[in-house]
Protein backbone atom coordinates (compact mmCIF):
# COMPACT_ATOMS: atom_id res chain seq x y z
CA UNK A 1 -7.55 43.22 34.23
CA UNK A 2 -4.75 44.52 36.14
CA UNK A 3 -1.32 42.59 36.51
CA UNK A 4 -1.84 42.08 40.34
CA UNK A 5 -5.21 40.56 39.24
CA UNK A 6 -3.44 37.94 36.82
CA UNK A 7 -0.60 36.76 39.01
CA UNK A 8 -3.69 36.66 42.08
CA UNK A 9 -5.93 34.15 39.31
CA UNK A 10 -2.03 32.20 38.49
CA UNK A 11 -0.58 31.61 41.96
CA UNK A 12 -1.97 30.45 44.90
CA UNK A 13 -2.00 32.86 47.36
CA UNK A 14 -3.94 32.45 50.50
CA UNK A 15 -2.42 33.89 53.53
CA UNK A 16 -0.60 36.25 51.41
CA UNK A 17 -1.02 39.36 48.95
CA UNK A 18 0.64 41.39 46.25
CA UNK A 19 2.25 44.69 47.79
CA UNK A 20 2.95 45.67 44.18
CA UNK A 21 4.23 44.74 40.56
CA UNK A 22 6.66 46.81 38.98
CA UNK A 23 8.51 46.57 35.53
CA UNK A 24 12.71 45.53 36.01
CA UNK A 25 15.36 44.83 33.41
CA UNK A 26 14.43 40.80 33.57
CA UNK A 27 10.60 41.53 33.16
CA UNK A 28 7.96 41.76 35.56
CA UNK A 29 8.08 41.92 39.26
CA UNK A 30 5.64 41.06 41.59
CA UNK A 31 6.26 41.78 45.61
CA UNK A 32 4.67 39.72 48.14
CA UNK A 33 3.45 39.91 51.63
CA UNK A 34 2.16 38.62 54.06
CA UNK A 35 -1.16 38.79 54.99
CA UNK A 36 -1.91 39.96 58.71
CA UNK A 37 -5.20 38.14 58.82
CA UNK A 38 -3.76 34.60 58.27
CA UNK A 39 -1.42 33.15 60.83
CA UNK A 40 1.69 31.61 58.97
CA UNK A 41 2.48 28.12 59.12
CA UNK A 42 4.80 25.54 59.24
CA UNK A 43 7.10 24.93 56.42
CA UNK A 44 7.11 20.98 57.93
CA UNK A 45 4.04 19.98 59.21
CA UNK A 46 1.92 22.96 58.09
CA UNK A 47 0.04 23.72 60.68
CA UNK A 48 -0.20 27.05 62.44
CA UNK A 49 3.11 28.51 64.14
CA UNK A 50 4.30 31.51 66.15
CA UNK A 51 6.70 34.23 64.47
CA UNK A 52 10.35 34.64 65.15
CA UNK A 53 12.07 36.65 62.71
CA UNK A 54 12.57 37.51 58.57
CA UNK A 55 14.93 36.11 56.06
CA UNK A 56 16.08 37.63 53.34
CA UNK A 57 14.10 38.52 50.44
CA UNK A 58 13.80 35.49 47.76
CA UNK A 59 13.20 35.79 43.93
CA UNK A 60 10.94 33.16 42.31
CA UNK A 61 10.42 32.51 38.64
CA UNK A 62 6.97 32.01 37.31
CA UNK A 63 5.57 31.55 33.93
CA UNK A 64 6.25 34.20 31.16
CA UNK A 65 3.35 36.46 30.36
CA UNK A 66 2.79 37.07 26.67
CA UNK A 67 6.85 36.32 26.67
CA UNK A 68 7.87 38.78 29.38
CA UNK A 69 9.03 37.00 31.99
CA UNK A 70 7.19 37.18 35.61
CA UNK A 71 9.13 37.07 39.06
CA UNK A 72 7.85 36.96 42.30
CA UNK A 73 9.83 38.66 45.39
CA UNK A 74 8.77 37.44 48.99
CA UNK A 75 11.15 37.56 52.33
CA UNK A 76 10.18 34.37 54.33
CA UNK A 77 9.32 34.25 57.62
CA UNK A 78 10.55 31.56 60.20
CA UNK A 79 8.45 30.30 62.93
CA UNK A 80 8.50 28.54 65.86
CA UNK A 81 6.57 25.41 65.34
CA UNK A 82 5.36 23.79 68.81
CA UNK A 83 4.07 20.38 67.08
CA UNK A 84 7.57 19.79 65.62
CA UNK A 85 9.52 21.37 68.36
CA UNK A 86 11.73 23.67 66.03
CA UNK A 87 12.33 26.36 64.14
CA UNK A 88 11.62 26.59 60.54
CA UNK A 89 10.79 28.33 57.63
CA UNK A 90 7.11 29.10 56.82
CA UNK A 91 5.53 27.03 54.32
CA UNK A 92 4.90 29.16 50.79
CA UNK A 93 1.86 27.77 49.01
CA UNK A 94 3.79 28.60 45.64
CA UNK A 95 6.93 26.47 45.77
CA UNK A 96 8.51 23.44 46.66
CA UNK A 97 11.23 23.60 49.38
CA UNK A 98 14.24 25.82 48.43
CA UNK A 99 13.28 26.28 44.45
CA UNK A 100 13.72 29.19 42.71
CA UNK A 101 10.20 28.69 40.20
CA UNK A 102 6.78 28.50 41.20
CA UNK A 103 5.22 25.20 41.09
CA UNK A 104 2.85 26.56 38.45
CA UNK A 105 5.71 27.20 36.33
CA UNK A 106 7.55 23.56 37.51
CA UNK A 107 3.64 21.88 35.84
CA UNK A 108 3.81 24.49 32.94
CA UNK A 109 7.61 22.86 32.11
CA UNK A 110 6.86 19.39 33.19
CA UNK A 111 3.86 19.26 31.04
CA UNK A 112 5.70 20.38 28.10
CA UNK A 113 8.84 18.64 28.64
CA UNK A 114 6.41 15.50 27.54
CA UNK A 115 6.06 16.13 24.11
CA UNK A 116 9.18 18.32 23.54
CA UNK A 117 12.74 18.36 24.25
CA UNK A 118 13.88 19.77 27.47
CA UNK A 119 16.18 22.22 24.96
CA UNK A 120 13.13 23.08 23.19
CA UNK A 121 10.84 23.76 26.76
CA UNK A 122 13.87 26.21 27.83
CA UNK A 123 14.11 28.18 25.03
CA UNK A 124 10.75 28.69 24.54
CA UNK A 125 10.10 29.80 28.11
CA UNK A 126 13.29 31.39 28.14
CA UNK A 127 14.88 29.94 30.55
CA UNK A 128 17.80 27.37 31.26
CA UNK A 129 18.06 23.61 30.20
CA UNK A 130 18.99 23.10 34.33
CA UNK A 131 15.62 24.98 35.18
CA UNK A 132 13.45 22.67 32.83
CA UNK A 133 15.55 19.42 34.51
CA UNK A 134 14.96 20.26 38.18
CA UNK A 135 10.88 20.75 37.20
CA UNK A 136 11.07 17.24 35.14
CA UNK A 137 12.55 16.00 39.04
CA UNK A 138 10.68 17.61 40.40
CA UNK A 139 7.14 16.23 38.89
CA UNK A 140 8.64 12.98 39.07
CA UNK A 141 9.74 12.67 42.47
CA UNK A 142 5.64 13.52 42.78
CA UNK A 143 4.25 11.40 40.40
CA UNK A 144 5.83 8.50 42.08
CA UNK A 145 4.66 9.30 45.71
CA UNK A 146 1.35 10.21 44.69
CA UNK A 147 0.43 6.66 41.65
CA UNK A 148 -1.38 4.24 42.60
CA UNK A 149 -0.01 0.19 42.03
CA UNK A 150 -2.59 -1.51 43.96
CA UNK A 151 -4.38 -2.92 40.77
CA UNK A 152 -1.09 -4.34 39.33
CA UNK A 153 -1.02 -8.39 38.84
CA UNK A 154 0.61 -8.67 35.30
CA UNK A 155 3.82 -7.52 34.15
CA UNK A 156 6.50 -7.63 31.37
CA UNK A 157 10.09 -7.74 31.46
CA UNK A 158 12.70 -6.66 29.15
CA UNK A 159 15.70 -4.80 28.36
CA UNK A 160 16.64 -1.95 26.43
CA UNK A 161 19.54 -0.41 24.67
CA UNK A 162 20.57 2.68 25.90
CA UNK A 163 23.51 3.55 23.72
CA UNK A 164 25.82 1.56 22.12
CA UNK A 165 28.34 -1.06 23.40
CA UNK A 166 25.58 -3.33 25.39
CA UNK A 167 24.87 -0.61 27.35
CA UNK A 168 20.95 -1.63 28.33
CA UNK A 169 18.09 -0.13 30.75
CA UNK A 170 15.49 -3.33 32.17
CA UNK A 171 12.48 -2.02 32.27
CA UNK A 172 9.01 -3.41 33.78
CA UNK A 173 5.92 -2.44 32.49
CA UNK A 174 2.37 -2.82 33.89
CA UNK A 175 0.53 -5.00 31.29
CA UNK A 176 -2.99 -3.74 31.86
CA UNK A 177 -2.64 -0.35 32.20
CA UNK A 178 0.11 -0.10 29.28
CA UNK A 179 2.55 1.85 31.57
CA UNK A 180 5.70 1.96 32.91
CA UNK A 181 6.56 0.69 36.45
CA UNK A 182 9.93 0.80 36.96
CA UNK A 183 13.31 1.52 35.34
CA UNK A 184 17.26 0.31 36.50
CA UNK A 185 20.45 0.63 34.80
CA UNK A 186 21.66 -2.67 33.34
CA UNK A 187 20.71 -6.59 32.61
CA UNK A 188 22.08 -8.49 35.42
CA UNK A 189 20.14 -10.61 38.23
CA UNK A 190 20.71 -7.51 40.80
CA UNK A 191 18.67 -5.16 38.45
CA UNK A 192 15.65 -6.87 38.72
CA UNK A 193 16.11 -7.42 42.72
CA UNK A 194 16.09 -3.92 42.77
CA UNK A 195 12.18 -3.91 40.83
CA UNK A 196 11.62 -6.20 43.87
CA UNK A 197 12.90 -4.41 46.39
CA UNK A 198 11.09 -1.39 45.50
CA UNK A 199 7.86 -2.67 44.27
CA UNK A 200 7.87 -4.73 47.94
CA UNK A 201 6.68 -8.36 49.21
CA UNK A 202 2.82 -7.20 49.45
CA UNK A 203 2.19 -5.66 45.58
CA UNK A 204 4.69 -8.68 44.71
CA UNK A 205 2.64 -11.35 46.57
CA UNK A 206 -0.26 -10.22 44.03
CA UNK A 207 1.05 -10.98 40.81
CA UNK A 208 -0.57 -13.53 38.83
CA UNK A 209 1.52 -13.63 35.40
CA UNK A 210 5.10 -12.44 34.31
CA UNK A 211 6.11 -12.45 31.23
CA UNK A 212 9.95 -11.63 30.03
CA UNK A 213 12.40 -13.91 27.61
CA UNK A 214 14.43 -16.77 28.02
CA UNK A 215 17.23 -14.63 29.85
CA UNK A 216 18.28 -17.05 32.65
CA UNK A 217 19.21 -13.89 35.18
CA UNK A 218 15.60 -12.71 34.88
CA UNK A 219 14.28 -16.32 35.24
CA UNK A 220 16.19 -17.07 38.27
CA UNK A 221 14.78 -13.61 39.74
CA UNK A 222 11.49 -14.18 39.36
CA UNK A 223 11.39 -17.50 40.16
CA UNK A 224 13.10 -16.86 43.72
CA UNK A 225 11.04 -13.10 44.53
CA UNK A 226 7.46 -14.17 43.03
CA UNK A 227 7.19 -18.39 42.72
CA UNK A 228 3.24 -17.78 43.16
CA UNK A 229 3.18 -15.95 39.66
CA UNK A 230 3.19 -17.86 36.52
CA UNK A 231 6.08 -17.48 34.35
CA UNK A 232 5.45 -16.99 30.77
CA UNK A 233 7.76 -16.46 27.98
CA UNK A 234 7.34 -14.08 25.55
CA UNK A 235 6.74 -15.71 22.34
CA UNK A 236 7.90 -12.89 19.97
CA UNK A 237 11.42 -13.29 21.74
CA UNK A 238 10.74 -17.15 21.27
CA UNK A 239 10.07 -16.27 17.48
CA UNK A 240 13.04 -14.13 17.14
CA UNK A 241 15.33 -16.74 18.31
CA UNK A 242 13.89 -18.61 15.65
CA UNK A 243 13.92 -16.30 13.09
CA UNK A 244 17.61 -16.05 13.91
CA UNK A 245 18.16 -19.66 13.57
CA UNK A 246 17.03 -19.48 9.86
CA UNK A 247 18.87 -16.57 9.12
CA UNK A 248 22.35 -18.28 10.16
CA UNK A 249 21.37 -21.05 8.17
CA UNK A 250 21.09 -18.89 5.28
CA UNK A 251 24.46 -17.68 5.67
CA UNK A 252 25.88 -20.72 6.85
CA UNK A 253 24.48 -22.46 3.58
CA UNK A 254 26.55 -19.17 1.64
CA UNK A 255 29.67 -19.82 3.12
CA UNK A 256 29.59 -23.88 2.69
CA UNK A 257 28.71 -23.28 -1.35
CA UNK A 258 30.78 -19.85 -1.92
CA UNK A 259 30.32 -17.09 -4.64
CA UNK A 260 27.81 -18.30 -7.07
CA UNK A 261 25.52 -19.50 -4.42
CA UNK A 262 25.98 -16.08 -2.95
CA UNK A 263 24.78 -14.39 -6.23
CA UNK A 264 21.93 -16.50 -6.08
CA UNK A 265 20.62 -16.32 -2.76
CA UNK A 266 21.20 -12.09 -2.85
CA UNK A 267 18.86 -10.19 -1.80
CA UNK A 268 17.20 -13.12 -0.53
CA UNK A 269 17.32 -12.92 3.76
CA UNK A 270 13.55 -11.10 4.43
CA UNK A 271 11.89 -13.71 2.19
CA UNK A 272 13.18 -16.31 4.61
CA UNK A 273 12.09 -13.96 7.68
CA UNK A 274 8.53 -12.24 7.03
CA UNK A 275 5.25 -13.77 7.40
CA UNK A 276 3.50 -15.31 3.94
CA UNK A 277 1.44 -12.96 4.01
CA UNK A 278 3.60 -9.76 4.12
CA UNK A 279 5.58 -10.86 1.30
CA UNK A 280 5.42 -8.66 -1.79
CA UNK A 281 4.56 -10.16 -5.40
CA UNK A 282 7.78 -10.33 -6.21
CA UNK A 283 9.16 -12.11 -2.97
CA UNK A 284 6.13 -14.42 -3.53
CA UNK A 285 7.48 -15.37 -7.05
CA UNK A 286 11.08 -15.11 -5.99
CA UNK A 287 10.41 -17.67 -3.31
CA UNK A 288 8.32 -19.92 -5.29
CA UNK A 289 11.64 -19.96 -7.57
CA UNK A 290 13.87 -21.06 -4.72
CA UNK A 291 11.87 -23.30 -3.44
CA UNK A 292 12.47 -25.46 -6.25
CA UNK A 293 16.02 -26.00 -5.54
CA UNK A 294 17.18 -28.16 -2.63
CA UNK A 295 18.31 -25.66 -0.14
CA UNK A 296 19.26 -26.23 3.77
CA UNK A 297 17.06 -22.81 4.24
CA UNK A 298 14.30 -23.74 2.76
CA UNK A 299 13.95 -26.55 5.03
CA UNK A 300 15.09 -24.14 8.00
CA UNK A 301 11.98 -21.82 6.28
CA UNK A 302 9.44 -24.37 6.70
CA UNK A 303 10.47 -25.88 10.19
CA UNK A 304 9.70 -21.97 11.04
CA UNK A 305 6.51 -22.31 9.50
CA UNK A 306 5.33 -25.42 10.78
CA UNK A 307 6.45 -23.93 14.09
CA UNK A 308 3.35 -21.37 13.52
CA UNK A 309 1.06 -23.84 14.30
CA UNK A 310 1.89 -24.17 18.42
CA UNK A 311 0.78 -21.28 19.22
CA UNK A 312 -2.85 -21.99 17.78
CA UNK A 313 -3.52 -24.88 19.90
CA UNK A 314 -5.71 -23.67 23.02
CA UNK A 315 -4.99 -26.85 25.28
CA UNK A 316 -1.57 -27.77 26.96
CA UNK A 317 -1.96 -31.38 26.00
CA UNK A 318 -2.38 -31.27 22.08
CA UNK A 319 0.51 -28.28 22.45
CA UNK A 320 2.58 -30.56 24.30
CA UNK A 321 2.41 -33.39 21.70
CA UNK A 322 3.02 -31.09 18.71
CA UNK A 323 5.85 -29.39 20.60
CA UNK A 324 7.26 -32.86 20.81
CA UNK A 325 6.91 -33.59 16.76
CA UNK A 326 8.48 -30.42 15.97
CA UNK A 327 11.21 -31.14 18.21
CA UNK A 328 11.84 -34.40 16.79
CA UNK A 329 11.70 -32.69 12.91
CA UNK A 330 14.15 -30.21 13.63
CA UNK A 331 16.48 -32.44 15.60
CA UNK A 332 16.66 -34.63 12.68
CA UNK A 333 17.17 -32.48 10.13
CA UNK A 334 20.65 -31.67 10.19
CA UNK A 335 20.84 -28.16 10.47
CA UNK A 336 22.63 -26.99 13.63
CA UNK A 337 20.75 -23.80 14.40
CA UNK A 338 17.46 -25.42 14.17
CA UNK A 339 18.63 -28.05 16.83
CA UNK A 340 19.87 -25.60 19.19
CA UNK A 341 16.73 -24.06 18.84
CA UNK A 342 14.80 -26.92 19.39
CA UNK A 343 16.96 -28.08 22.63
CA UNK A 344 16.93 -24.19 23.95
CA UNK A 345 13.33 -25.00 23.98
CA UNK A 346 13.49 -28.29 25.38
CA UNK A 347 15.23 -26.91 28.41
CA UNK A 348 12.50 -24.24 29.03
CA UNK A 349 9.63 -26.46 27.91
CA UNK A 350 8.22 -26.49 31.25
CA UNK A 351 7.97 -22.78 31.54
CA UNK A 352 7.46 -22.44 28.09
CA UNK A 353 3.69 -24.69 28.27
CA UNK A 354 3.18 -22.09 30.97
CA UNK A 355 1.73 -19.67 28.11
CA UNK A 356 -1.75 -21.83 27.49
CA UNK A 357 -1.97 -21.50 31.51
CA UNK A 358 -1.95 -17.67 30.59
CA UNK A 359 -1.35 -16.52 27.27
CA UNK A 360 0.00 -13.37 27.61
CA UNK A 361 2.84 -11.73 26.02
CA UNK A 362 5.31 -8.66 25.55
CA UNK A 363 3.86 -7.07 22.63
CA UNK A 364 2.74 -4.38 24.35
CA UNK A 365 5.91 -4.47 26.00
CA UNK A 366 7.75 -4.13 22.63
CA UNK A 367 5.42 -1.32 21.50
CA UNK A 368 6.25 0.75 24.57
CA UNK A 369 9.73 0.48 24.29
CA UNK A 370 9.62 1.29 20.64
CA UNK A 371 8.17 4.51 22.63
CA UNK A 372 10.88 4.80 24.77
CA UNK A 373 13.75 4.49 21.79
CA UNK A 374 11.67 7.33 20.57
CA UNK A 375 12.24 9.37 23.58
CA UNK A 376 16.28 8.79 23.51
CA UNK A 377 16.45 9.84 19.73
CA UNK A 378 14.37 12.95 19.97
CA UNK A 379 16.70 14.13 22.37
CA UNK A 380 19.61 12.88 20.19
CA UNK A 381 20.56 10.36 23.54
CA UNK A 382 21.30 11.19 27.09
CA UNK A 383 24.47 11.14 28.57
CA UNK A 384 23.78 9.61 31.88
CA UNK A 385 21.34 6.64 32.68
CA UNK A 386 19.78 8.90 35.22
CA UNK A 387 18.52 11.57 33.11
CA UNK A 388 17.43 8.73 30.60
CA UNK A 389 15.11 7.18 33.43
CA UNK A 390 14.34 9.94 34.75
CA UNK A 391 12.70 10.95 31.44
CA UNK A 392 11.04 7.47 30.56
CA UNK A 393 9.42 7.75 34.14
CA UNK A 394 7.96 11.08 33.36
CA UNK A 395 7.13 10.22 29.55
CA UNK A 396 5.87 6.75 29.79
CA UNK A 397 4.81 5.78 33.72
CA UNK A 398 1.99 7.93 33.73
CA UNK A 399 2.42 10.30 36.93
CA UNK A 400 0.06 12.55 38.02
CA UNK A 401 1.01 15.83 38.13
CA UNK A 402 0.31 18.30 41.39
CA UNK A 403 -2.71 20.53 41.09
CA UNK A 404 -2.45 24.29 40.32
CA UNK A 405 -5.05 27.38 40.42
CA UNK A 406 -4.88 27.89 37.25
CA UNK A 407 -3.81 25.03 34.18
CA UNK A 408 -0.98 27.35 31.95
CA UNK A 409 -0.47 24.27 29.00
């Protein structure tokens, strides 16, 4: 098969032709031209336009053959279009706008830029890292013109780290399809009026169920932009605060009865914090030991246990009631963690029976941005926010990407 054969089968040609393919210094180069049998059309609208004059002859990378690299030459045409009363350039079926790579090439880099680094993508296509960024945009900026959110009536809410020094990302995920939504820099109330904003009061007025923690900025959000969904909180985050509240017990306890209570209770903080069953033989004995003492965290450690139970009742009502007898045990038993946690409940107990309405929760949430910390380290961070969402939208939101002729990866 000859070249002009291959980059005819690659590139999507129709109203135009390879004049002839000839080997350079940067690889191979393919000239184009136009057809005389197709009318050329707008670069706007696309539909069929009169001639006015040539531009100058453009360059266009496509994908490497067998590692040499391909480039395809091609002086534009403009055209008087009389639908959208102007002058513009012709519309080439093999690129976006003004870029300087094919759109086969811009899938071929997107597609790999989703497993790999976008270091890695350039230097195996030999090319540069700002190449394999504007094709990552590029896909993007399509993906999220072309998805489809009509189906979406349950989401989760929560934030991320970016880097450190409380620098954090909020993203919303769509709790069905296990996919990203939407990403915004920061924590604050006007991050999540920006989800709003963009996701718009029609998709919004169909949400049934959102689920996000106890942070009082996202509460007052949601509340105020969706008050037909029902709020849930997440009950991991409602477990971690609780976890939390036994582990400052712990040390509290430490630093009330000094060194020789320290040497005792070493190596002693995950036996308070993992689930009965996850505990190892020797946790299992090493708890049964402590247990025999009279410690403030053991009581803190079976308050969390006893807390357990909530979540297995399948009725508001009998939830309700136990809700209030834990309350009352960990208000009276004198360790000041445990009441805040009970009161920090108390004030969101409303919104917090909302979960046997619709028990739902963030766990997928919390796998997905497990995914997304993935993403960050594998590229050892990003400097800017931008580039960071940028890359979870194209990772994790599940865009489509535009059709080619031919599928390179």
């Amino acid at each position: 098969m000859l070249v002009e054969s291959l980059i005819k089968e690659t590139v999507e040609l129709q109203g135009f032709r390879v004049a002839r393919v000839q080997k350079t210094g940067f690889g191979l180069e393919a000239e184009l031209a136009p057809d005389r049998r197709y009318t050329p059309r707008c670069g706007v609208c696309g539909r069929p336009a009169r001639y006015r004059d040539t531009r100058a002859v453009r360059r266009f990378r496509h994908v490497p053959l067998w590692g040499i690299g391909v480039f395809l030459t091609y002086a534009p045409r403009r055209v008087f279009c009389e639908h959208c009363g102007g002058i513009h350039v012709e519309a080439m079926p093999w690129v976006s706008g003004k870029r300087q790579f094919t759109r086969a090439l811009m899938v071929t880099l997107a597609t790999w830029a989703r497993i790999l680094t976008w270091k890695q993508v350039a230097k195996l296509f030999h090319c540069s890292w700002s190449t394999v960024e504007a094709a990552v945009d590029e896909a993007v900026a399509y993906g999220m013109a072309h998805r489809d959110l009509s189906g979406v009536t349950h989401i989760g809410i929560d934030e991320i780290s970016r880097k450190r020094g409380h620098v954090y990302v909020t993203n919303v995920y769509d709790l069905k399809s296990r996919q990203l939504l939407w990403s915004g820099e920061g924590r604050a109330k006007e991050t999540l009026e920006g989800f709003f904003d963009w996701f718009g009061e029609q998709r919004t007025g169909q949400l049934e169920g959102i689920c996000c923690d106890m942070w009082q900025p996202y509460v007052d959000v949601v509340k105020a932009r969706a008050p037909q969904a029902v709020l849930v909180f997440d009950k991991f985050h409602i477990v971690q605060h609780l976890t939390r509240a036994v582990d400052q017990v712990r040390r509290d306890e430490i630093r009330e009865k000094g060194k020789v209570h320290r040497e005792l209770m070493s190596k002693t903080r995950y036996i308070w914090l993992k689930n009965p069953w996850n505990l190892t033989d020797k946790q299992r004995a090493r708890l049964s030991e402590l247990e025999q003492l009279n410690l403030k965290v053991n009581r803190a450690y079976l308050l969390k246990e006893a807390f357990r139970q909530f979540w297995s009742y399948t009725h508001a009502g009998w939830g309700r009631r136990y809700l209030d007898r834990w309350f009352w045990w960990a208000t009276h038993s004198r360790l000041k963690p445990m009441r805040d946690f009970a009161w920090m409940l108390r004030r969101h107990q409303d919104d917090l029976m909302n979960y046997f309405r619709m028990p739902i929760h963030n766990g997928t949430v919390e796998g997905l941005n497990n995914k997304a910390k993935v993403i960050s380290h594998k590229a050892y961070g990003f400097r800017t926010a931008k580039s960071y969402i940028r890359n979870l939208y194209h990772c994790m939101a599940g865009l489509p990407l535009p059709n080619t002729v031919h599928t390179f990866a």
